[in-house]
Protein backbone atom coordinates (compact mmCIF):
# COMPACT_ATOMS: atom_id res chain seq x y z
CA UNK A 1 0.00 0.00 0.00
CA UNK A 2 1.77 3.54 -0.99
CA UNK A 3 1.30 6.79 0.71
CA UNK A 4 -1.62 7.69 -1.23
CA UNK A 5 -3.42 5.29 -0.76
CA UNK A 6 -3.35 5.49 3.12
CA UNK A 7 -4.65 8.99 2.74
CA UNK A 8 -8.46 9.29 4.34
CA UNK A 9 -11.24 10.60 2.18
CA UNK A 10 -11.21 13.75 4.06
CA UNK A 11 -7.31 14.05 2.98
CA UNK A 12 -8.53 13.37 -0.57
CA UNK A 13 -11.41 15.60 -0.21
CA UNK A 14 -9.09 18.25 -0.66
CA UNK A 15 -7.79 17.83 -4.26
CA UNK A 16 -11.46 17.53 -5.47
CA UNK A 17 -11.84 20.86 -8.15
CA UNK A 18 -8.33 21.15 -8.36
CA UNK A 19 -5.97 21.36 -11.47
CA UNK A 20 -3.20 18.27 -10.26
CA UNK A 21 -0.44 16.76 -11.72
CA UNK A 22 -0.37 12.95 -10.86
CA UNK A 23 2.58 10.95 -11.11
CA UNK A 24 2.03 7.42 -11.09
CA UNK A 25 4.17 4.24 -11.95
CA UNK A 26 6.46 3.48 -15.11
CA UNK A 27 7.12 7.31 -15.23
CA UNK A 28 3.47 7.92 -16.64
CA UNK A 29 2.13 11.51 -15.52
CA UNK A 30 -1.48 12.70 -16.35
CA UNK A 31 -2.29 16.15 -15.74
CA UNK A 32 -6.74 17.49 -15.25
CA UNK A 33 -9.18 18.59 -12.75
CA UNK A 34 -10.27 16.27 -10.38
CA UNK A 35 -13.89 15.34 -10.49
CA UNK A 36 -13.27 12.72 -7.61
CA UNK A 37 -11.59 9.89 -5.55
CA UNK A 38 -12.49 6.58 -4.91
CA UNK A 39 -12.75 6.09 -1.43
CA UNK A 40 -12.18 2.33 -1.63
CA UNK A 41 -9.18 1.82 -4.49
CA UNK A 42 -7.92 5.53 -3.62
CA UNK A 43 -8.70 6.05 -7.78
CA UNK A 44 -8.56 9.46 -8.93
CA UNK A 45 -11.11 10.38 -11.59
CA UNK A 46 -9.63 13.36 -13.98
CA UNK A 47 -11.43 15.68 -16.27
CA UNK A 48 -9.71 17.09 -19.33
CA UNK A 49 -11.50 19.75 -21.55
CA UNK A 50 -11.01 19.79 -24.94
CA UNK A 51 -11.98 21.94 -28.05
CA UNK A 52 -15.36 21.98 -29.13
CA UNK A 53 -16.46 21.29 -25.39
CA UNK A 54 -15.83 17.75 -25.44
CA UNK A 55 -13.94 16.64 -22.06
CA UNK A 56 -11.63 13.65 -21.36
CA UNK A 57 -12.06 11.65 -18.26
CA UNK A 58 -9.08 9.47 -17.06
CA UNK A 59 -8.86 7.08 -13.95
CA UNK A 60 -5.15 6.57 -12.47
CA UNK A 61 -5.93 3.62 -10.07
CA UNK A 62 -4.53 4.14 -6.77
CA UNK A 63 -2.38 1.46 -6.38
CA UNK A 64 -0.68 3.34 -9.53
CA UNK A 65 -0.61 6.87 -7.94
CA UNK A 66 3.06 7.94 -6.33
CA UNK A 67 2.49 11.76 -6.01
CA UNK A 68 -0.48 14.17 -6.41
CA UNK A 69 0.76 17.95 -7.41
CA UNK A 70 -1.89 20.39 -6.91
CA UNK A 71 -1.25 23.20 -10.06
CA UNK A 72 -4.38 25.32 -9.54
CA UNK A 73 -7.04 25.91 -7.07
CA UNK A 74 -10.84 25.61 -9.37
CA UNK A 75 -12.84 28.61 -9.33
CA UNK A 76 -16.56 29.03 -8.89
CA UNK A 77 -16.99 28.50 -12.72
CA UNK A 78 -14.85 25.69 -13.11
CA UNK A 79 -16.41 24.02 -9.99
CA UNK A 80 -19.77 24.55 -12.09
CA UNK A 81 -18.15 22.79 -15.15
CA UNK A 82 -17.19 19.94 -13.20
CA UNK A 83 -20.03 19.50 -11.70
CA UNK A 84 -22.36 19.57 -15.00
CA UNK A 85 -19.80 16.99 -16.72
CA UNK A 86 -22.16 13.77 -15.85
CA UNK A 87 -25.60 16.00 -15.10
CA UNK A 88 -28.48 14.47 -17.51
CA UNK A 89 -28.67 17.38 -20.13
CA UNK A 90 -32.25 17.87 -19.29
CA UNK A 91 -31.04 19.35 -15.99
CA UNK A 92 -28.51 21.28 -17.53
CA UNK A 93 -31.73 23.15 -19.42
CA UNK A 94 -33.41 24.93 -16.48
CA UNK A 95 -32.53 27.60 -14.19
CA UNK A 96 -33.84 27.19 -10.28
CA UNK A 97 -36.88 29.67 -11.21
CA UNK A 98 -37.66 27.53 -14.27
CA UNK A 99 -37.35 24.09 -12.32
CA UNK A 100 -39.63 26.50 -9.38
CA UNK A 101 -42.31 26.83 -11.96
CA UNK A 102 -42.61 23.26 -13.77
CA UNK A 103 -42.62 21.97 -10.12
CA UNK A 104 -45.79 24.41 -8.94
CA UNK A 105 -47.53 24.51 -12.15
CA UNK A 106 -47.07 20.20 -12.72
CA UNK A 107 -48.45 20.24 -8.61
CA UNK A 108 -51.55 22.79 -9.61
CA UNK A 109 -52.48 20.66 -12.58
CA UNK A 110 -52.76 17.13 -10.44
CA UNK A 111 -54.29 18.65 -7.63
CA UNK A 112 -56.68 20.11 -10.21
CA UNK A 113 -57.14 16.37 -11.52
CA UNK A 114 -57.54 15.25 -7.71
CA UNK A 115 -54.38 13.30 -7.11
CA UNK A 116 -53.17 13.63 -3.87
CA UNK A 117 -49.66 15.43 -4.01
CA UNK A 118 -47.30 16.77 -1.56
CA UNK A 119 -43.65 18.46 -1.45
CA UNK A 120 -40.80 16.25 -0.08
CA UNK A 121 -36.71 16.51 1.06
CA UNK A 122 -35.08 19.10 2.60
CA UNK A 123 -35.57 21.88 -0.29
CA UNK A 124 -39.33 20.45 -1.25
CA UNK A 125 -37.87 19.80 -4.73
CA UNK A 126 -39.20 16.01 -5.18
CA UNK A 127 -42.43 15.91 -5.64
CA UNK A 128 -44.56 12.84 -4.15
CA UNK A 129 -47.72 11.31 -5.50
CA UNK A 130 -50.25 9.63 -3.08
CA UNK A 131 -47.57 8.85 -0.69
CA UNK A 132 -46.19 6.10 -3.76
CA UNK A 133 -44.37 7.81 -6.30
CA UNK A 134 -41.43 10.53 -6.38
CA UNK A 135 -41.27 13.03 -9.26
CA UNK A 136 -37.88 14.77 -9.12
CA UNK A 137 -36.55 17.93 -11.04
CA UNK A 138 -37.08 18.36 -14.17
CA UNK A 139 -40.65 16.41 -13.60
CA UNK A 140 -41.14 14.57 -16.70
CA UNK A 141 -42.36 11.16 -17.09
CA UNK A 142 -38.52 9.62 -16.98
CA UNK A 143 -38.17 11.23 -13.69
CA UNK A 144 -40.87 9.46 -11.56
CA UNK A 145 -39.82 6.54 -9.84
CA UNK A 146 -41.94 4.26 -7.96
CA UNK A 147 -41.80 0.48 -7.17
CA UNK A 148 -45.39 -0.03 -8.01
CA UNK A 149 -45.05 -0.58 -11.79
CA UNK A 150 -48.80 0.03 -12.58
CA UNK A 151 -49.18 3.79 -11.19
CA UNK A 152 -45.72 4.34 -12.18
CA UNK A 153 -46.70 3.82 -16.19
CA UNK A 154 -50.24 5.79 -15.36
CA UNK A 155 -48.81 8.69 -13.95
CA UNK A 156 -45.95 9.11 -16.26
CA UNK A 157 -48.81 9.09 -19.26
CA UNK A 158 -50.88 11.82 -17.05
CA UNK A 159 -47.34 13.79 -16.90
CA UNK A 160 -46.42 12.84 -20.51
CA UNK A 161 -49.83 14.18 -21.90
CA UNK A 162 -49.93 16.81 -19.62
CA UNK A 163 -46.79 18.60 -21.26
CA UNK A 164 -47.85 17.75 -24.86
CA UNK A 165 -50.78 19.68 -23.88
CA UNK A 166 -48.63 22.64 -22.54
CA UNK A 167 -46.23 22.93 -25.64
């Protein structure tokens, strides 16, 4: 086991958003922003961005890593990029107001129709139908989840002609 990997996630924690240069075995070096580390193999998970706004993810597997260089701290913007890099691109669409307004106006319309719905989580951003079925952001049909397979193929055809109707 080498030094890195008897770092602790928190110690790891640390390099997440950060330009690094990471020199691993057989004299191979791989410089990008870290996206993450495996807490269990100690793997770190790089993001490279390319022209055209394609990005290039590489994994040095910890057992390979023998030193982590930190080049340059990730501002606010960058820590956005990162974080949109595996985001569906449906929730890359909508801003919090938008997201705000599907989520009331989708609520009005099946309390209208008389199925029960109520807000759930910490921010009230999922959701939940007749105690059953989760809707979370950005409340289409692919985005309810429920374990009862019958109301989870009704509802998503309520939702699914519901924003037919609205376009």
């Amino acid at each position: 086991m080498n030094d890195w990997q008897r770092k602790s996630p928190l110690d790891w924690e640390t390099y997440v958003n950060k330009m690094v240069k990471v020199a691993a075995v057989e004299k191979h070096e791989y410089e990008g922003w870290v996206l993450t580390i495996d807490p269990v193999s100690a793997s770190i998970v790089l993001a490279t961005f390319l022209e055209n706004k394609k990005v290039s993810i590489s994994v040095v597997l910890g057992h390979a890593v023998q030193e982590v260089e930190v080049l340059k701290e990730g501002d606010d913007e960058m820590k956005q990029r990162l974080s949109c890099i595996f985001a569906p691109e449906e929730s890359k669409a909508y801003s919090l107001e938008e997201l705000d307004k599907r989520k009331n106006n989708l609520k009005t319309w099946l309390e209208t129709n008389h199925i029960p719905v109520t807000e759930q989580g910490e921010s009230g951003r999922t959701l939940c139908v007749a105690g059953v079925l989760t809707i979370d952001p950005p409340y289409g049909p692919e985005e309810c989840s429920s374990s009862n397979e019958i109301i989870l193929s009704r509802v998503q055809g309520l939702i699914q002609g519901y924003l037919e109707k609205q376009q």
